[in-house]
N, C-alpha and C. Protein backbone atom coordinates (compact mmCIF):
# COMPACT_ATOMS: atom_id res chain seq x y z
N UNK A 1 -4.78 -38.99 64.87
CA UNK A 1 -4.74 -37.55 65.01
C UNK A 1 -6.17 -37.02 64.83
N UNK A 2 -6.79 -36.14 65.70
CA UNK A 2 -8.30 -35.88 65.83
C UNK A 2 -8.16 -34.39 64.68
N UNK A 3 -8.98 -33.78 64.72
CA UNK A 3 -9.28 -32.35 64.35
C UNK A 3 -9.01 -31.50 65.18
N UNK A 4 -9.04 -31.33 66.59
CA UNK A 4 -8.01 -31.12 67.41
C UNK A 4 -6.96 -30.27 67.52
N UNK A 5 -6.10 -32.14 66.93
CA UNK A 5 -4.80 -31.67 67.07
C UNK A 5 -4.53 -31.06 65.64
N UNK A 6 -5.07 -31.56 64.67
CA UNK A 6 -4.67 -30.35 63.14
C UNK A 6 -4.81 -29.00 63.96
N UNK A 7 -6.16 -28.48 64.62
CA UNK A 7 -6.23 -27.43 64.89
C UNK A 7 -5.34 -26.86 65.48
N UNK A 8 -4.54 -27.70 66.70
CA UNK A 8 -3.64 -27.49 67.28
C UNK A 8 -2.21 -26.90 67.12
N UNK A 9 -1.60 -27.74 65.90
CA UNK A 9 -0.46 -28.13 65.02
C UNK A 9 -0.86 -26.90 63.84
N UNK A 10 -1.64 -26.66 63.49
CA UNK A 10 -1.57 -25.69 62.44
C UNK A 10 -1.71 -23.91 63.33
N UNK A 11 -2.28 -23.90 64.47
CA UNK A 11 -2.33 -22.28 64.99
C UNK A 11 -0.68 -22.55 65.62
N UNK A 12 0.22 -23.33 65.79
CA UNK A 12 1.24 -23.35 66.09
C UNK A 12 2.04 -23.04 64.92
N UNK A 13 1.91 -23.64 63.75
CA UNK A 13 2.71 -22.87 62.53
C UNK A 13 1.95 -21.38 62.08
N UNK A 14 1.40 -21.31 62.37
CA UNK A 14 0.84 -20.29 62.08
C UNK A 14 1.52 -18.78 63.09
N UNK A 15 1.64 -18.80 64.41
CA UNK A 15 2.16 -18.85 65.01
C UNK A 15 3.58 -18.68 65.06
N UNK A 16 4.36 -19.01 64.57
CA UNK A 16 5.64 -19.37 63.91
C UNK A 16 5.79 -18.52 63.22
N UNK A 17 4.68 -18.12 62.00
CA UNK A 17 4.87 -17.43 60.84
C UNK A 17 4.88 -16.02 61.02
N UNK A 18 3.94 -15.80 62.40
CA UNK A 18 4.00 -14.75 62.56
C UNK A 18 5.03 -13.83 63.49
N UNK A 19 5.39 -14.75 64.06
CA UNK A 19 6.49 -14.45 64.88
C UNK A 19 8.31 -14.34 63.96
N UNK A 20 7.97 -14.91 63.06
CA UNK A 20 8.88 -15.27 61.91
C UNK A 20 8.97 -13.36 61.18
N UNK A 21 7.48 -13.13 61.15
CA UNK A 21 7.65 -11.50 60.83
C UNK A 21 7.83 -10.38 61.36
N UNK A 22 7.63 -10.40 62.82
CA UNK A 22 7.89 -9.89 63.64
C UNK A 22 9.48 -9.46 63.73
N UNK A 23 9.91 -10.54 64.07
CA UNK A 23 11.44 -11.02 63.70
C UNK A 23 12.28 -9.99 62.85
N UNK A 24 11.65 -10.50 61.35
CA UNK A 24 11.81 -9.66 60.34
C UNK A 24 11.86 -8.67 60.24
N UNK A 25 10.42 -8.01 60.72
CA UNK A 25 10.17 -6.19 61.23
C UNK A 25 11.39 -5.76 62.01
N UNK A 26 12.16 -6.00 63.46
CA UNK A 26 13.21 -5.94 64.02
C UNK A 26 13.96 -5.99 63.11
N UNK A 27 14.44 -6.97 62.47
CA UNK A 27 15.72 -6.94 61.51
C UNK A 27 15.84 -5.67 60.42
N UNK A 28 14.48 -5.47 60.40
CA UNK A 28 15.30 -4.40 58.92
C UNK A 28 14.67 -3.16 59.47
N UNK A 29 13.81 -2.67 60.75
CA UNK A 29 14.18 -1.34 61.14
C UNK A 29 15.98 -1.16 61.67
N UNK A 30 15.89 -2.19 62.40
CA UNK A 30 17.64 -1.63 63.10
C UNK A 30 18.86 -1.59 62.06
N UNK A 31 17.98 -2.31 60.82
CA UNK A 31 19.13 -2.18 59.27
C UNK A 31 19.33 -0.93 58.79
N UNK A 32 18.24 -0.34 59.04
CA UNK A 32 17.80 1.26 58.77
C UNK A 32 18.03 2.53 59.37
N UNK A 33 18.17 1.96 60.82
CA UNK A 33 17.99 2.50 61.67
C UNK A 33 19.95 3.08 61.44
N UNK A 34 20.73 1.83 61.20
CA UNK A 34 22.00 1.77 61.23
C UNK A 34 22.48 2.71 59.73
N UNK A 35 21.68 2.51 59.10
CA UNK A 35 22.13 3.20 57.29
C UNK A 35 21.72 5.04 57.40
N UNK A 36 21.14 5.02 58.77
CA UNK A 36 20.84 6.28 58.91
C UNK A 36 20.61 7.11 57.23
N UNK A 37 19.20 6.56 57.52
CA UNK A 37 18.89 7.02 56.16
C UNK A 37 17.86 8.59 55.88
N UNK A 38 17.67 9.46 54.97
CA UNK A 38 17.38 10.63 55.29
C UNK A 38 15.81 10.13 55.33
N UNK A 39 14.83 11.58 56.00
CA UNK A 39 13.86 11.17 56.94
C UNK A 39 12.38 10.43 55.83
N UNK A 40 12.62 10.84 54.30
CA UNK A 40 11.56 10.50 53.37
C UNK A 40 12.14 9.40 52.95
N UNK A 41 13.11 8.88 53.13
CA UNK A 41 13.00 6.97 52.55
C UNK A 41 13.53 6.01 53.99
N UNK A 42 13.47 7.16 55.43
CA UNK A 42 13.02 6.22 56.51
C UNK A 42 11.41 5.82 56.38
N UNK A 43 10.56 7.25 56.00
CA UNK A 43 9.23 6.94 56.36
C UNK A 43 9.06 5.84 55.12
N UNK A 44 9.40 5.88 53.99
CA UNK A 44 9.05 4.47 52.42
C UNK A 44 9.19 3.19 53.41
N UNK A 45 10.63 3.22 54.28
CA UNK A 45 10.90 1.63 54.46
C UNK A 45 9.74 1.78 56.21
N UNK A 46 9.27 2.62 56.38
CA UNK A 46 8.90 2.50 57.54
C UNK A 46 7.30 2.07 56.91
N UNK A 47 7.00 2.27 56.28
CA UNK A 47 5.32 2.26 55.88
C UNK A 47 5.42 0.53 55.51
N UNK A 48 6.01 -0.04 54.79
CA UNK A 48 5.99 -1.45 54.33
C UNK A 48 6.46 -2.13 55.44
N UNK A 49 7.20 -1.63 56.45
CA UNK A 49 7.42 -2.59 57.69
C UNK A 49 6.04 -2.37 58.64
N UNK A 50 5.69 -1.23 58.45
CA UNK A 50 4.52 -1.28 59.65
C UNK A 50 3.25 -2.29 58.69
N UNK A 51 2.85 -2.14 57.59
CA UNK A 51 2.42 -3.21 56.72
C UNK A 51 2.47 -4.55 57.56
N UNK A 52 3.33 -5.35 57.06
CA UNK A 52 4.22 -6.37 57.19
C UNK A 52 3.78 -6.55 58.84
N UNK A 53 4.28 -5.62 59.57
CA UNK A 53 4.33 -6.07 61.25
C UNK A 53 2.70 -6.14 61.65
N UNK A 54 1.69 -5.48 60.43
CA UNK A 54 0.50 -5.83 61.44
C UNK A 54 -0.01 -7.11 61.05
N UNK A 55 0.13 -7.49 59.78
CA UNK A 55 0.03 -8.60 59.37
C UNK A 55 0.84 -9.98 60.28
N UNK A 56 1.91 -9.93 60.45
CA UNK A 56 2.79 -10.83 61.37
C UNK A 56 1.91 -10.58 62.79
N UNK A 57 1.20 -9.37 63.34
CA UNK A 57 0.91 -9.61 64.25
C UNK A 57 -0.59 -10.27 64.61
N UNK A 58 -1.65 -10.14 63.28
CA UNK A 58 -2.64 -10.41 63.15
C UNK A 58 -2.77 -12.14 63.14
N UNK A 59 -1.43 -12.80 62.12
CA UNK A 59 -0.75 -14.35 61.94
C UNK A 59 -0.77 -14.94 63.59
N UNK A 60 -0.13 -13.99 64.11
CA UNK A 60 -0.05 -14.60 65.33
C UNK A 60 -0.92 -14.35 66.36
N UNK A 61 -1.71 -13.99 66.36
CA UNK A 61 -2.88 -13.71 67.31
C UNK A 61 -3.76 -14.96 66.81
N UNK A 62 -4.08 -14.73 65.50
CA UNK A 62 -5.23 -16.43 65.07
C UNK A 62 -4.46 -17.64 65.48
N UNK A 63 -3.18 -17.62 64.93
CA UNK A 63 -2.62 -18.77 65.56
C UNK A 63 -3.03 -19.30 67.15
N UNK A 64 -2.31 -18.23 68.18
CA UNK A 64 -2.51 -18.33 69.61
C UNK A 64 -4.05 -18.88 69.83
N UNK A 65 -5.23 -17.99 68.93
CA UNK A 65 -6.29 -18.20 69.16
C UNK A 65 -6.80 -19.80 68.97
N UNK A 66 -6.45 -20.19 67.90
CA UNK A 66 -6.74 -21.70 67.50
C UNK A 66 -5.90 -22.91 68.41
N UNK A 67 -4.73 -22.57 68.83
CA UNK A 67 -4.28 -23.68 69.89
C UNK A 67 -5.07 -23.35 71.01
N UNK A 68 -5.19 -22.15 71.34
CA UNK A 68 -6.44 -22.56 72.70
C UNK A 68 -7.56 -22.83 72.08
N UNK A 69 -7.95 -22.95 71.65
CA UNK A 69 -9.15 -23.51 71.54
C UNK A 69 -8.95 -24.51 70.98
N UNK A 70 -8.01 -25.43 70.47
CA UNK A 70 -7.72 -26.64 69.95
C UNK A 70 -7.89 -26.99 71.50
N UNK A 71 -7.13 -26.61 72.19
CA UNK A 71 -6.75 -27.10 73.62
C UNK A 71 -8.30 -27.15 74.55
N UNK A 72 -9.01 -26.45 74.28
CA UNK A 72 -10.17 -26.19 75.18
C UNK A 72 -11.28 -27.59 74.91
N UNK A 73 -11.25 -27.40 73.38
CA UNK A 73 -11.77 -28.31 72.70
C UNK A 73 -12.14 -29.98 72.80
N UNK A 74 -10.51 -29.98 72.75
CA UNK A 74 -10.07 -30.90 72.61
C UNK A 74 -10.47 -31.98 74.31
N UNK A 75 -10.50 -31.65 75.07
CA UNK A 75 -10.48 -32.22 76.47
C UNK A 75 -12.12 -32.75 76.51
């Protein structure tokens, strides 16, 4: 296994993780969305999901970034 493929194999979990929060973000706006909750503890659960979702989206952008370039690399 080269450096590479760690590089490879790890922006893929990485990747994962972030998509894993993403996920998450979906799951508990439409939880919320459903509890129809009044508009000052939509915005509480809305501030820690938008948190959370830029982070999951930032996870998965380095990820993507490091398999291509594992991939570019690597050849």
């Amino acid at each position: 296994m080269t450096v590479y493929d760690v590089l490879i194999w790890g922006g893929v979990l990485l990747t994962a993780a972030g998509l894993a929060g993403i996920i998450w973000c979906i799951v508990t706006v439409a939880r919320a969305k459903a509890m129809r909750l009044s508009d000052t503890e939509m915005r509480a659960r809305m501030q820690r999901v938008v948190a959370v979702n830029m982070g999951a989206l930032a996870a998965s952008m380095l990820g993507l970034m490091a398999v291509v370039l594992g991939i570019m690399l690597g050849r």
